[in-house]
Protein backbone atom coordinates (compact mmCIF):
# COMPACT_ATOMS: atom_id res chain seq x y z
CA UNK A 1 0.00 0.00 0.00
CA UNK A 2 2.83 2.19 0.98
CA UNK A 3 4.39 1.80 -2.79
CA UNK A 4 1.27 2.27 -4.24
CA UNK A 5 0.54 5.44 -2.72
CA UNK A 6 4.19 6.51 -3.05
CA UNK A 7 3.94 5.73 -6.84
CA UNK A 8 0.90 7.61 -7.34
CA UNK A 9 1.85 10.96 -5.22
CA UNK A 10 5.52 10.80 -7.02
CA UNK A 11 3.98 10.46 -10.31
CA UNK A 12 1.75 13.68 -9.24
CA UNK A 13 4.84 15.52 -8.63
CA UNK A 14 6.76 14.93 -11.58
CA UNK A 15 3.95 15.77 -13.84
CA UNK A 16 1.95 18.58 -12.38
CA UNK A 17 4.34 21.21 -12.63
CA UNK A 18 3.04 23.60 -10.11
CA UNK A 19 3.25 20.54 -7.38
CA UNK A 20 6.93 20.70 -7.36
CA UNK A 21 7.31 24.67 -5.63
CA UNK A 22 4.58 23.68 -3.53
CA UNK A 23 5.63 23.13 0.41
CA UNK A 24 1.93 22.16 1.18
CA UNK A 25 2.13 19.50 -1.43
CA UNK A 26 4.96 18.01 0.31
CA UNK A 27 3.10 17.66 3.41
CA UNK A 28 0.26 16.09 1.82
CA UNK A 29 2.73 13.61 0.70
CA UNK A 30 3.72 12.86 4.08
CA UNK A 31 0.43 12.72 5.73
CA UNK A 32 -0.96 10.26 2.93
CA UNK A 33 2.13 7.86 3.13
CA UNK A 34 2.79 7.91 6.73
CA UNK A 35 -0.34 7.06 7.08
CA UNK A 36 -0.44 4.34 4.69
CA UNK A 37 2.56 3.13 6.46
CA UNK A 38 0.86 3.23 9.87
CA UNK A 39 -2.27 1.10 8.89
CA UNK A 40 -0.06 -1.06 6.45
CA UNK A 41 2.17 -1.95 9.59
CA UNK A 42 -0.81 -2.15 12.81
CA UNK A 43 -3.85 -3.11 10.70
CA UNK A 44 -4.01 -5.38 7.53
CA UNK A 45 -1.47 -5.45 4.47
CA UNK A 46 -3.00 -4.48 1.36
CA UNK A 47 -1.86 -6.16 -2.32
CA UNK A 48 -0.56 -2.81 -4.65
CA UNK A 49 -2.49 -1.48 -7.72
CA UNK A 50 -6.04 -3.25 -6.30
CA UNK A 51 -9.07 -1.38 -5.91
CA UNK A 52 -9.85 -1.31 -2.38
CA UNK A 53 -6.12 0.11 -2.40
CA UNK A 54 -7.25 2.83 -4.53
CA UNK A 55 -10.33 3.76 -2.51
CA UNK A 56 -8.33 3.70 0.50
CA UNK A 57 -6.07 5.92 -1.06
CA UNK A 58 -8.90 8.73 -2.00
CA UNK A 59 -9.88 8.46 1.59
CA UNK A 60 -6.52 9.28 2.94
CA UNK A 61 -5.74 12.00 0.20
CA UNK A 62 -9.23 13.76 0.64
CA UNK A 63 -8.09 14.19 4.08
CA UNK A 64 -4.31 14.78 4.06
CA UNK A 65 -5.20 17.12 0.88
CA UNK A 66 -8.11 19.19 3.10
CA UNK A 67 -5.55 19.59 5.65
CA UNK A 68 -2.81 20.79 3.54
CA UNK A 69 -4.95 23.29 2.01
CA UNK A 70 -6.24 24.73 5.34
CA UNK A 71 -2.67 24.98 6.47
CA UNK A 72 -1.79 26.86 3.16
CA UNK A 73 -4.62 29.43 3.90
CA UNK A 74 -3.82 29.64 7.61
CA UNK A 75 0.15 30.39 6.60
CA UNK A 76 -0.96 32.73 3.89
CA UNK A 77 -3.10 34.71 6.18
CA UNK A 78 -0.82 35.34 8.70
CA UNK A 79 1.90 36.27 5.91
CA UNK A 80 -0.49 38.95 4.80
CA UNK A 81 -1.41 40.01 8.36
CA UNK A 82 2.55 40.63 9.19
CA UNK A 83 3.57 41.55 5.61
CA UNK A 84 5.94 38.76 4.89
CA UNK A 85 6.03 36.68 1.82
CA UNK A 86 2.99 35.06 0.46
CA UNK A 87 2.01 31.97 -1.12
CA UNK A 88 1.41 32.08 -4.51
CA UNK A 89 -1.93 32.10 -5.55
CA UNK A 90 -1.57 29.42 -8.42
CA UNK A 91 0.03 26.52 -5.64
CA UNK A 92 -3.66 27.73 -3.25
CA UNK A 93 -5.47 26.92 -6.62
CA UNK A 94 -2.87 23.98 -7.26
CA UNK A 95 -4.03 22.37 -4.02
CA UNK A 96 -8.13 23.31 -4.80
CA UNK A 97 -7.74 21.39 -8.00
CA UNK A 98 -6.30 17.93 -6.00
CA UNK A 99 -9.54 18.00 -4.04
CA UNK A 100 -8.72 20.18 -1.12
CA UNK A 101 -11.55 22.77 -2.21
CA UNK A 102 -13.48 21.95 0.98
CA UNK A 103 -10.18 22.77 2.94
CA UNK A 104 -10.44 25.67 0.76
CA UNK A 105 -13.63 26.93 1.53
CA UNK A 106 -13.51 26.14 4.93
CA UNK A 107 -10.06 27.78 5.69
CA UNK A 108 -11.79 31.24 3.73
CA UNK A 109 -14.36 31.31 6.30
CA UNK A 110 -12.59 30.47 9.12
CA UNK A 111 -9.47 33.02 8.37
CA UNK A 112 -11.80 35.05 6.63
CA UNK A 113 -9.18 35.30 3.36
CA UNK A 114 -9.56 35.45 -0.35
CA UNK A 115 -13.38 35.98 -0.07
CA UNK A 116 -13.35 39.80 -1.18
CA UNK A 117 -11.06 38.83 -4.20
CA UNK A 118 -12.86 38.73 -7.45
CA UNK A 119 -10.41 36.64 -9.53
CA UNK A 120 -9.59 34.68 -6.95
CA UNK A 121 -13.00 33.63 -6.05
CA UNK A 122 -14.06 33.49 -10.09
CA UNK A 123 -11.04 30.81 -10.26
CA UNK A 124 -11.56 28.66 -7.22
CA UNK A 125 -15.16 28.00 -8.40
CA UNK A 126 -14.09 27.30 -11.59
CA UNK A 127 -11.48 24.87 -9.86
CA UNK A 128 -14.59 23.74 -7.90
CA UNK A 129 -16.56 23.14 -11.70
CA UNK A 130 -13.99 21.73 -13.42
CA UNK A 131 -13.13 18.78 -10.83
CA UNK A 132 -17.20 18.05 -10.62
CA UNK A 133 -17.12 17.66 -14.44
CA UNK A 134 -14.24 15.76 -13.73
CA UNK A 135 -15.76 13.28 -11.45
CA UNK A 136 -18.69 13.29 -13.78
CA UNK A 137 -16.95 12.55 -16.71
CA UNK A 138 -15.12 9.60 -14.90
CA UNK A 139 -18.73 8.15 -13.23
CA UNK A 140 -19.97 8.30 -16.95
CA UNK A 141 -17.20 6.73 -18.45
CA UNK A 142 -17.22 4.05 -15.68
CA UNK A 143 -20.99 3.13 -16.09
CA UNK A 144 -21.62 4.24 -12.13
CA UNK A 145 -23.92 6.97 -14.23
CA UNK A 146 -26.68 6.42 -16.72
């Protein structure tokens, strides 16, 4: 399970260009694998490239990624509250597109960030549209949807 996920999330990296500047994205990557690692090692081994592998691994990368994203938000507010440098708004959108949008939404309520920001709000629901017709178009493809 461990190499599976490790595959996957180094795979992500190499090809998604904007991943590889991203310090959230890196913690992500920790936070799915070690815990992969921890329920690989106390709870049940799983066989690689299976499917119950693969839902296991959107349940831990919904989470880690949520997490990351709220993080991102958090450290970006404060940057902007003292002045200091401030994360790039393409590696916040970066981190939307993965599936951290309800990090995303939560972390601009609860830091009250990015809401007042036209473009920035016009993209992140157009993050938000284009991973439902995403998941759509995969559902469809798969049969799940008539």
């Amino acid at each position: 399970m461990v190499i599976t996920f490790t595959s996957i999330l180094a795979a992500m990296l190499i090809l998604i260009r904007p991943l590889q500047k991203n310090p959230f994205f890196l913690i992500y990557f920790g936070l799915v694998v070690a815990s992969a690692y921890y329920v690989e090692t106390h709870y049940f081994k799983v066989t690689p490239f299976v499917y119950k592998t693969f839902l296991l691994f959107l349940v831990f990368h919904f989470a880690a990624i949520n997490i990351s994203t709220i993080l991102a938000y958090g450290v970006d507010k404060r940057a902007a509250v003292k002045g200091n440098w401030r994360i790039p708004e393409i590696q916040l959108h970066t981190l939307e597109l993965l599936g951290g949008w309800p990090g995303a939404f939560i972390a601009q309520r609860l830091f009250h960030h990015k809401t007042k920001k036209k473009s920035f709000q016009s993209m992140f629901w157009l993050m938000l549209f284009f991973q439902i017709a995403i998941v759509w178009y995969i559902l469809k493809f798969l049969n799940i949807l008539s």
